[in-house]
C-alpha atoms as a PDB file:
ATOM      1  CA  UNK A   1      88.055  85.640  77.291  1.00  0.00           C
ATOM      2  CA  UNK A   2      90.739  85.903  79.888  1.00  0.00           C
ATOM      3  CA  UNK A   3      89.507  87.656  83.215  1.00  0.00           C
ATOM      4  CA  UNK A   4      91.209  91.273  83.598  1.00  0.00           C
ATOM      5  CA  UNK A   5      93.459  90.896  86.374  1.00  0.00           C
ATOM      6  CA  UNK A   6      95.611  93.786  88.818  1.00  0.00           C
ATOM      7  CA  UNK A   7      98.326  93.012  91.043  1.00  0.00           C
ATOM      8  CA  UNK A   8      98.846  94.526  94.236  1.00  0.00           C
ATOM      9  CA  UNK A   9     102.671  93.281  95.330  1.00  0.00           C
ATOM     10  CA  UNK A  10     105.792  95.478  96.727  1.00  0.00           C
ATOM     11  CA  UNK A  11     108.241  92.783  94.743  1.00  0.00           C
ATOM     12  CA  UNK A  12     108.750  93.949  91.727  1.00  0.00           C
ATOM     13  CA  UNK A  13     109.548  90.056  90.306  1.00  0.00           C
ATOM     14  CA  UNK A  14     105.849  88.936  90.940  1.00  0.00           C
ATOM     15  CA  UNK A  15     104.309  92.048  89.649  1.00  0.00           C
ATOM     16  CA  UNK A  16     106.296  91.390  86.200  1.00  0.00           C
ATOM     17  CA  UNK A  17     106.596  87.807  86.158  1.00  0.00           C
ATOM     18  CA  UNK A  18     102.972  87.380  87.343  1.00  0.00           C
ATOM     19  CA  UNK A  19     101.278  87.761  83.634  1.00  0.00           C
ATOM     20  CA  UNK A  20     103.962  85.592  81.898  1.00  0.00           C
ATOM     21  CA  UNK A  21     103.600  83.011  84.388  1.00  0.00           C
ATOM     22  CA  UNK A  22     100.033  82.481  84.195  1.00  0.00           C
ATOM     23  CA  UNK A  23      99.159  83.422  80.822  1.00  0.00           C
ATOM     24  CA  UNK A  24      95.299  83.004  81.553  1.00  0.00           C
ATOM     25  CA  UNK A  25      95.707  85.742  83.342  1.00  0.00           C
ATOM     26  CA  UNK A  26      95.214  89.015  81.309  1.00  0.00           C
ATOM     27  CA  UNK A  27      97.118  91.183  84.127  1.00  0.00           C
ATOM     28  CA  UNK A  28      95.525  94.812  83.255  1.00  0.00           C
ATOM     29  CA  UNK A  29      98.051  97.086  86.195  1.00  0.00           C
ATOM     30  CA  UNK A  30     100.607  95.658  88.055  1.00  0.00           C
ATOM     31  CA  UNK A  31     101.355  98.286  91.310  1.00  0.00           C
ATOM     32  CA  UNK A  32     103.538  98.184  94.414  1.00  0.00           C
ATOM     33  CA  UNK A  33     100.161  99.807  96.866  1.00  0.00           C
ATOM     34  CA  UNK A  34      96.986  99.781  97.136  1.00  0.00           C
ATOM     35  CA  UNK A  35      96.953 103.510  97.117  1.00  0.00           C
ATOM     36  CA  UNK A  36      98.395 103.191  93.751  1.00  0.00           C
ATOM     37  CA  UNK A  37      95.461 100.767  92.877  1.00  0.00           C
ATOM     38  CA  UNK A  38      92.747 103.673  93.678  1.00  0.00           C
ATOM     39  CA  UNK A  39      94.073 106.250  91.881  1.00  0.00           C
ATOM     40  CA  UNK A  40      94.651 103.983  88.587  1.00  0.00           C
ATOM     41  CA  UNK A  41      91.349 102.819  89.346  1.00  0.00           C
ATOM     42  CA  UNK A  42      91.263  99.932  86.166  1.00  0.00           C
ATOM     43  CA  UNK A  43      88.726  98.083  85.230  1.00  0.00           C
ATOM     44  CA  UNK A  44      89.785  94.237  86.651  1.00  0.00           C
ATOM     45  CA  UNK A  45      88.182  90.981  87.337  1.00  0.00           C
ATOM     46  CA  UNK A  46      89.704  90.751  90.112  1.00  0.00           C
ATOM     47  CA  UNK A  47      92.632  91.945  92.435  1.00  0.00           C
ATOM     48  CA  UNK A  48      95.421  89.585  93.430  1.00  0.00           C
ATOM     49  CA  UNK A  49      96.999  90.989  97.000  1.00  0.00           C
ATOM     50  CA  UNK A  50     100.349  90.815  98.540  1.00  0.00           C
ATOM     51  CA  UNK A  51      98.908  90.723 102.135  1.00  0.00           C
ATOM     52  CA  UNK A  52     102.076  92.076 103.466  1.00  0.00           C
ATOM     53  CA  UNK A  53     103.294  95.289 101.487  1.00  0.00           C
ATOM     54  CA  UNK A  54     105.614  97.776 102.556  1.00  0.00           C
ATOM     55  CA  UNK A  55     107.734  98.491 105.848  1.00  0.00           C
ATOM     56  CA  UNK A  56     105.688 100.613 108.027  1.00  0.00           C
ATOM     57  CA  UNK A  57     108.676 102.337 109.514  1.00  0.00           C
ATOM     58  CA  UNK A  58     109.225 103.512 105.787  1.00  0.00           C
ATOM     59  CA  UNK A  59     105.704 103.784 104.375  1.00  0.00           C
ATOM     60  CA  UNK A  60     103.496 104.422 107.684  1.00  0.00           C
ATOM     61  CA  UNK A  61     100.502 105.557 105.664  1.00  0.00           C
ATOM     62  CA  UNK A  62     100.447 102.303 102.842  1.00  0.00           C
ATOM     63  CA  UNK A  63      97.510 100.305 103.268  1.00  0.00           C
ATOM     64  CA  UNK A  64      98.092  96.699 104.658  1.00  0.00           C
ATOM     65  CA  UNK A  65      96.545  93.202 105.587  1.00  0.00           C
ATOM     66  CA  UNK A  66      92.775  93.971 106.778  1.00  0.00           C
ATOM     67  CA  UNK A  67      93.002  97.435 105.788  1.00  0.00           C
ATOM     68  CA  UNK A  68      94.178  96.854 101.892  1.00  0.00           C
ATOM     69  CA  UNK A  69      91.237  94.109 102.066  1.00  0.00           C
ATOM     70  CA  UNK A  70      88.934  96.473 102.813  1.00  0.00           C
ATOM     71  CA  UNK A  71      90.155  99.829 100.503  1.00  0.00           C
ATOM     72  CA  UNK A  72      89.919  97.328  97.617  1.00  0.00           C
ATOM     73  CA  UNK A  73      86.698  95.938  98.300  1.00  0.00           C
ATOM     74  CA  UNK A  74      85.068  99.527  99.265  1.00  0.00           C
ATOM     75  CA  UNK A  75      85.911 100.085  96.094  1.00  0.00           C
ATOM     76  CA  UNK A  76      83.615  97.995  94.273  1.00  0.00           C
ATOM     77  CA  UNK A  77      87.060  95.152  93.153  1.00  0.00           C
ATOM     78  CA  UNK A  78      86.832  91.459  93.896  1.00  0.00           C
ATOM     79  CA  UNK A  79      90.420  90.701  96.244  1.00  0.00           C
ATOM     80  CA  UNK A  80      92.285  87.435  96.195  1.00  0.00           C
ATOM     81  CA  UNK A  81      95.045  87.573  98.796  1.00  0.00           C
ATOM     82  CA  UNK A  82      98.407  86.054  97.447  1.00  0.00           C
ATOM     83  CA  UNK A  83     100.579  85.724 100.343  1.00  0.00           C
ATOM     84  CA  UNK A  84     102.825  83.268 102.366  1.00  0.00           C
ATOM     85  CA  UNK A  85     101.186  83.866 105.541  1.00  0.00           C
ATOM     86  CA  UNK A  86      99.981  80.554 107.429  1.00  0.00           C
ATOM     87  CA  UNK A  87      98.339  81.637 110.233  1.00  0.00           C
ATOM     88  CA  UNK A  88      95.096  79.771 109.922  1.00  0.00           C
ATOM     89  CA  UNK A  89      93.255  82.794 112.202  1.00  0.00           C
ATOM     90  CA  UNK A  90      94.669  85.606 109.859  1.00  0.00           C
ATOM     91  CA  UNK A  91      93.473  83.726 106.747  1.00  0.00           C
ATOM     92  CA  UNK A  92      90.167  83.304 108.409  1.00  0.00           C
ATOM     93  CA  UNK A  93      90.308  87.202 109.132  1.00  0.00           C
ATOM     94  CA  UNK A  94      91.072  87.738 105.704  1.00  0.00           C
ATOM     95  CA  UNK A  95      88.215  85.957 104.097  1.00  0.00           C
ATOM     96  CA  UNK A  96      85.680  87.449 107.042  1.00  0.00           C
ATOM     97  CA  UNK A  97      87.061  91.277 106.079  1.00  0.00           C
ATOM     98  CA  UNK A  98      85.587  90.719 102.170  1.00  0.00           C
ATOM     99  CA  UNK A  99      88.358  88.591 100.501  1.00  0.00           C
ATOM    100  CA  UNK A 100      86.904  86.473  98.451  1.00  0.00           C
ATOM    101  CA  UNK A 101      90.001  84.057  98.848  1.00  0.00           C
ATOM    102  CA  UNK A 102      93.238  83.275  99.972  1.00  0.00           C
ATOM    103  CA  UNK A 103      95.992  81.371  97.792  1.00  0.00           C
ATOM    104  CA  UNK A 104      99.787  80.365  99.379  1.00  0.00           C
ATOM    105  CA  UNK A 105     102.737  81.819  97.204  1.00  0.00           C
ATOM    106  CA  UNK A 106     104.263  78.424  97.738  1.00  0.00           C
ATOM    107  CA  UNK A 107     101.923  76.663  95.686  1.00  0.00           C
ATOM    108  CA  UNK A 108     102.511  75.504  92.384  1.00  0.00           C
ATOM    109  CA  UNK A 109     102.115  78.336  89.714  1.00  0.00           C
ATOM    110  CA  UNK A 110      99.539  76.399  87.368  1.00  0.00           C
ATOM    111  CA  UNK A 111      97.707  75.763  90.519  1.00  0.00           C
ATOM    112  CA  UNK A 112      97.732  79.742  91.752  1.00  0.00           C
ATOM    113  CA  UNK A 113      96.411  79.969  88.335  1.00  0.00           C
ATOM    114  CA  UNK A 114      93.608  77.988  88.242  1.00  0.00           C
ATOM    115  CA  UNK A 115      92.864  79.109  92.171  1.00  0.00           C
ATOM    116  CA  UNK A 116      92.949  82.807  90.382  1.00  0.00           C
ATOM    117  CA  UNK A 117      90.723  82.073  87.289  1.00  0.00           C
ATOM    118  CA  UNK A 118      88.060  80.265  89.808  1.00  0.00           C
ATOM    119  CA  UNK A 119      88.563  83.519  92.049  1.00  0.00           C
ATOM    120  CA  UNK A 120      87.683  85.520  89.297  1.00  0.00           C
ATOM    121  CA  UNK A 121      85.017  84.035  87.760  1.00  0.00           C
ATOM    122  CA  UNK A 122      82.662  84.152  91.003  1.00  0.00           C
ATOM    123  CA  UNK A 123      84.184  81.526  92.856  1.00  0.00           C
ATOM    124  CA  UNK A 124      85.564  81.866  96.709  1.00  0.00           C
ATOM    125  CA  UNK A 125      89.203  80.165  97.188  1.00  0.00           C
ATOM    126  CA  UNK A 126      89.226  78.963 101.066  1.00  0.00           C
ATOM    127  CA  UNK A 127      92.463  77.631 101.997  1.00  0.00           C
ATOM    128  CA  UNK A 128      91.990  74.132 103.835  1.00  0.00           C
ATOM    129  CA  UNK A 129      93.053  75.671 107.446  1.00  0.00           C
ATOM    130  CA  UNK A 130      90.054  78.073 107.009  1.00  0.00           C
ATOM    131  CA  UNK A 131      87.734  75.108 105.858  1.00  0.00           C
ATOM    132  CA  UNK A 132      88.496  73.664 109.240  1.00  0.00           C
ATOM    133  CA  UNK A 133      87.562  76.550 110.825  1.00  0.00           C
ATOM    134  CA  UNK A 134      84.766  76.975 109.134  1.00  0.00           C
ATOM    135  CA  UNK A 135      83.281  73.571 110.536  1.00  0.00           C
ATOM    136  CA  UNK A 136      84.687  73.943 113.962  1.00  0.00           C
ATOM    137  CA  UNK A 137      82.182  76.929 113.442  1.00  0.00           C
ATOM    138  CA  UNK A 138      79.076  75.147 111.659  1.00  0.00           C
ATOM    139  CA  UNK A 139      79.465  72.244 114.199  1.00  0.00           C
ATOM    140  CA  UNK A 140      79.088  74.740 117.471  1.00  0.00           C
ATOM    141  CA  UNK A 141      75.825  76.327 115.577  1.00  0.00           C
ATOM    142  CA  UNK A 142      77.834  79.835 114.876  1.00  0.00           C
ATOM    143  CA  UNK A 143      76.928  79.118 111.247  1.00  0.00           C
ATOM    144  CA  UNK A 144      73.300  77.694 110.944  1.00  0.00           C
ATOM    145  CA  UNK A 145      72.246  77.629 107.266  1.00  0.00           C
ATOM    146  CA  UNK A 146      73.810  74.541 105.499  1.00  0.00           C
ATOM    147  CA  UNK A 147      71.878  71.862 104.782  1.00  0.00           C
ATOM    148  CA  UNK A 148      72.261  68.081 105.965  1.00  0.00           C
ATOM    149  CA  UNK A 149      74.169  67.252 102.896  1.00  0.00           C
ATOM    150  CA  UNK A 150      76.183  70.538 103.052  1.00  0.00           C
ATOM    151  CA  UNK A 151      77.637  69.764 106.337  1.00  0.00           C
ATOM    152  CA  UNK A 152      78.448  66.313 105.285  1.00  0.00           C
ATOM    153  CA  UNK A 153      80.592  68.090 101.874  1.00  0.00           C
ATOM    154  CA  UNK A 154      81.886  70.334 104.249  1.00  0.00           C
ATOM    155  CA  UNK A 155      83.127  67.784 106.745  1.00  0.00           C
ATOM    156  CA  UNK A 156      84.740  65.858 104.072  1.00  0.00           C
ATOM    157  CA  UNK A 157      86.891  68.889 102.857  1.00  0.00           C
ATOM    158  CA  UNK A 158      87.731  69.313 106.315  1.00  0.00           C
ATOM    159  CA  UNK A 159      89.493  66.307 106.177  1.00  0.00           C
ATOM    160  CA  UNK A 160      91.129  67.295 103.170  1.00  0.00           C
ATOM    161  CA  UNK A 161      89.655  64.535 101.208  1.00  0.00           C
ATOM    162  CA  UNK A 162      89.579  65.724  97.325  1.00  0.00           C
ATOM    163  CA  UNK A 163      85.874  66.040  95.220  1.00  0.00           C
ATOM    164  CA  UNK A 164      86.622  62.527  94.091  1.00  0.00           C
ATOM    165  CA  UNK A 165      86.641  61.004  97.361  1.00  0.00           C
ATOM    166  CA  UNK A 166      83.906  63.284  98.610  1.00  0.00           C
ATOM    167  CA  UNK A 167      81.822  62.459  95.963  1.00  0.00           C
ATOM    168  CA  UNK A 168      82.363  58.704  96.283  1.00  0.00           C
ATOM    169  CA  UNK A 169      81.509  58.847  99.385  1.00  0.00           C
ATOM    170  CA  UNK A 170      77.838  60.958  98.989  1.00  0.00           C
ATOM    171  CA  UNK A 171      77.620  58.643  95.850  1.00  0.00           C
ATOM    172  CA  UNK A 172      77.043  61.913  93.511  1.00  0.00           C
ATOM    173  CA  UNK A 173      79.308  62.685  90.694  1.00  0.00           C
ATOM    174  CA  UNK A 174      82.401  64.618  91.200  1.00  0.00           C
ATOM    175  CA  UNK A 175      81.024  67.901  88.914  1.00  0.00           C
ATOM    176  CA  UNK A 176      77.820  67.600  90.904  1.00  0.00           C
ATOM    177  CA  UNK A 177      80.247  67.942  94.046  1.00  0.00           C
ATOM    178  CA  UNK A 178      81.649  70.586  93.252  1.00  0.00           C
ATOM    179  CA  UNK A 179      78.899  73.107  92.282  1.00  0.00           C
ATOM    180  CA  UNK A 180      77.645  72.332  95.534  1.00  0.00           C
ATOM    181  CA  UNK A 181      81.174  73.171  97.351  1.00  0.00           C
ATOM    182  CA  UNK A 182      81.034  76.452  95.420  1.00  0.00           C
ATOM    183  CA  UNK A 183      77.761  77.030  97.060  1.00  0.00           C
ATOM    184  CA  UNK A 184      79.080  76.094 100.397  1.00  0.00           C
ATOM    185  CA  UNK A 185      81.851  77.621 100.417  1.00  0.00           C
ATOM    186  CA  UNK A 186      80.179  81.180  99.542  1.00  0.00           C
ATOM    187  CA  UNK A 187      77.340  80.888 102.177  1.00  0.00           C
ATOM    188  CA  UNK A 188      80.321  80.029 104.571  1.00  0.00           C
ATOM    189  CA  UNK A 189      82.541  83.080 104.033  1.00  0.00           C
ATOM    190  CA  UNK A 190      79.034  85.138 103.655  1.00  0.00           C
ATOM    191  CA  UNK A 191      78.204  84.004 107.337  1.00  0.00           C
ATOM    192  CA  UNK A 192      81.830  84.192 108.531  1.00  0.00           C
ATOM    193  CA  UNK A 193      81.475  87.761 107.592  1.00  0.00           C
ATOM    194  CA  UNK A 194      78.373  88.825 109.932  1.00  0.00           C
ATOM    195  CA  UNK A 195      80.457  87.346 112.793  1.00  0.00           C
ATOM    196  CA  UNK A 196      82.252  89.366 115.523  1.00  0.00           C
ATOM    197  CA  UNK A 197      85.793  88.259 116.290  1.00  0.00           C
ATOM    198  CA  UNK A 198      84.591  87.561 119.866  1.00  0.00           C
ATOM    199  CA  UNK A 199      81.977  85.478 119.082  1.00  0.00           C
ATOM    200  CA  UNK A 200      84.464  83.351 116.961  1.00  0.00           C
ATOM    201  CA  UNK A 201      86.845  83.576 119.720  1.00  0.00           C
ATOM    202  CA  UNK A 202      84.102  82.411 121.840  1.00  0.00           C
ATOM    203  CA  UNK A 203      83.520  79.207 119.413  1.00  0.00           C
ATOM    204  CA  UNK A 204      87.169  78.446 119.015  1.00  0.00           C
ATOM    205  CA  UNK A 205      88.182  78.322 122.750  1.00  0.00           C
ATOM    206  CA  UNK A 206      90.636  81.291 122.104  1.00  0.00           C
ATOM    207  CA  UNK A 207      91.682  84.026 124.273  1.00  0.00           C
ATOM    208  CA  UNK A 208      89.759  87.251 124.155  1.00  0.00           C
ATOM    209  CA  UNK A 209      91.444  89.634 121.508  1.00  0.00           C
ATOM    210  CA  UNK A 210      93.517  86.839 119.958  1.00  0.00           C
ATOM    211  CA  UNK A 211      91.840  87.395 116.555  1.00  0.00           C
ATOM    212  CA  UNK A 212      92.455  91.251 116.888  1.00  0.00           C
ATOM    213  CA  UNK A 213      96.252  90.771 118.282  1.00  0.00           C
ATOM    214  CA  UNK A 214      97.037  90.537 114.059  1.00  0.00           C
ATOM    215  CA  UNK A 215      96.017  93.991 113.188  1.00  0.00           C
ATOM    216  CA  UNK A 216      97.397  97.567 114.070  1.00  0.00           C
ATOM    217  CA  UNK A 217      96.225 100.390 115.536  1.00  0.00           C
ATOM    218  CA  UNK A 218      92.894 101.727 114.243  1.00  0.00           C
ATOM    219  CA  UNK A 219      91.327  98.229 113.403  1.00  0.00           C
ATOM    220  CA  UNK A 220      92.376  96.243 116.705  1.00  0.00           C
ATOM    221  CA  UNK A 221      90.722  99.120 118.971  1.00  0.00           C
ATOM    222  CA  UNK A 222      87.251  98.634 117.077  1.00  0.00           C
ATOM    223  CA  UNK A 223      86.065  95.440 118.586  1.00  0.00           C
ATOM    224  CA  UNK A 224      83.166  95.640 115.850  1.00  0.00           C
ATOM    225  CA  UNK A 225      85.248  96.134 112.744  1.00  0.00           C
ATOM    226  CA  UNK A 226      84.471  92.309 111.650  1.00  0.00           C
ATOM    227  CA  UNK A 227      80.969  92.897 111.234  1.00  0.00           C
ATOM    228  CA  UNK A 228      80.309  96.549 109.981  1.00  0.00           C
ATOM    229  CA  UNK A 229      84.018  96.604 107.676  1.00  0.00           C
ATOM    230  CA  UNK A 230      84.932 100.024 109.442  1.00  0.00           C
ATOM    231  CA  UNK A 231      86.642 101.808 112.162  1.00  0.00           C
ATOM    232  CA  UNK A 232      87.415 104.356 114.194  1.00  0.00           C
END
């Protein structure tokens, strides 16, 4: 059965190209905001996002970046941000405010597809600059769970090898390798959640506030917003 999906995009090309395009997709609403989203309120799989909606200037009150992430996933929906943003510290910020992943409108559409079905079905989509945050942060002990051969999985992906090579290398098979990358990769973006932005600053040798310096007014003025998903 083909997961029940809604789209969440102020072009009006993706939201009625986006079921034709990837017809394992079973797109169930297709709306321009997140506000929009709530008051349909359907019944989805899972919740592709334009990270970037609407001109503030225009719409000041439309939900966007960490805030959409967070009005989706407060209400109970699974989010997968579709955008063309490459800022490896806002992806990370996306995935640590509930997304469960992150795929680049400049991919390929089968491969948005298949990144979408995965999403869907339980899976979390971590772009490759995130991975490498991700073991910038296991290395420096932020993120203490993972296993021996964990690390070694993750440290491979880092490198952008693919599950063949990774596998060759741990001398496991390659579907082997990649149940355990799903289970890295969702302990990861669990733990990447329960971290403030200033510890990660800490951990990254950024500036103080350079993780905020992304997000307007009520967010960025709640230091603690990473951790607890709210603000003042």
């Amino acid at each position: 059965m083909r997961p029940a999906v809604a789209v969440v995009d102020d072009a009006s090309l993706i939201r009625e190209s986006l079921g034709l395009l990837m017809p394992g997709l079973d797109v169930v609403a297709a709306v321009s905001t997140v506000e929009d989203l709530v008051r349909l309120r359907p019944v989805a799989d899972l919740v592709v996002l334009d990270l970037h909606l609407a001109n503030l200037e225009q719409q000041p009150d439309v939900r966007q970046g960490i805030a959409a992430i967070r009005a989706l996933t407060g209400c109970g929906y699974r989010v997968c941000v579709y955008s063309q943003e490459e800022r490896r510290f806002v992806l990370a910020a996306c995935i640590a405010a509930g997304a469960c992943g992150v795929v680049s409108k400049a991919l390929p559409t089968a491969r948005a597809e298949q990144l979408f079905l995965e999403a869907a079905g339980g899976g979390a989509v971590v772009p490759q600059p995130v991975v490498g945050i991700l073991e910038v942060l296991v290395r420096r002990d932020c993120i203490t769970l993972l296993s021996d051969r964990q690390r070694q999985i993750l440290h491979g992906r880092a490198r952008g090898l693919s599950y063949a090579q990774v596998a060759k290398q741990l001398f496991v098979s390659e579907s082997t390798l990649r149940g355990y990358w799903l289970d890295v990769t969702r302990a990861l973006t669990g733990s990447l959640r329960e971290l403030t932005p200033g510890e990660i600053e800490h951990a990254l040798g950024l500036a103080p506030g350079d993780l905020l310096e992304f997000w307007p007014g009520d967010v960025a003025d709640d230091r603690d917003w990473w951790r607890t998903g709210t603000s003042r």
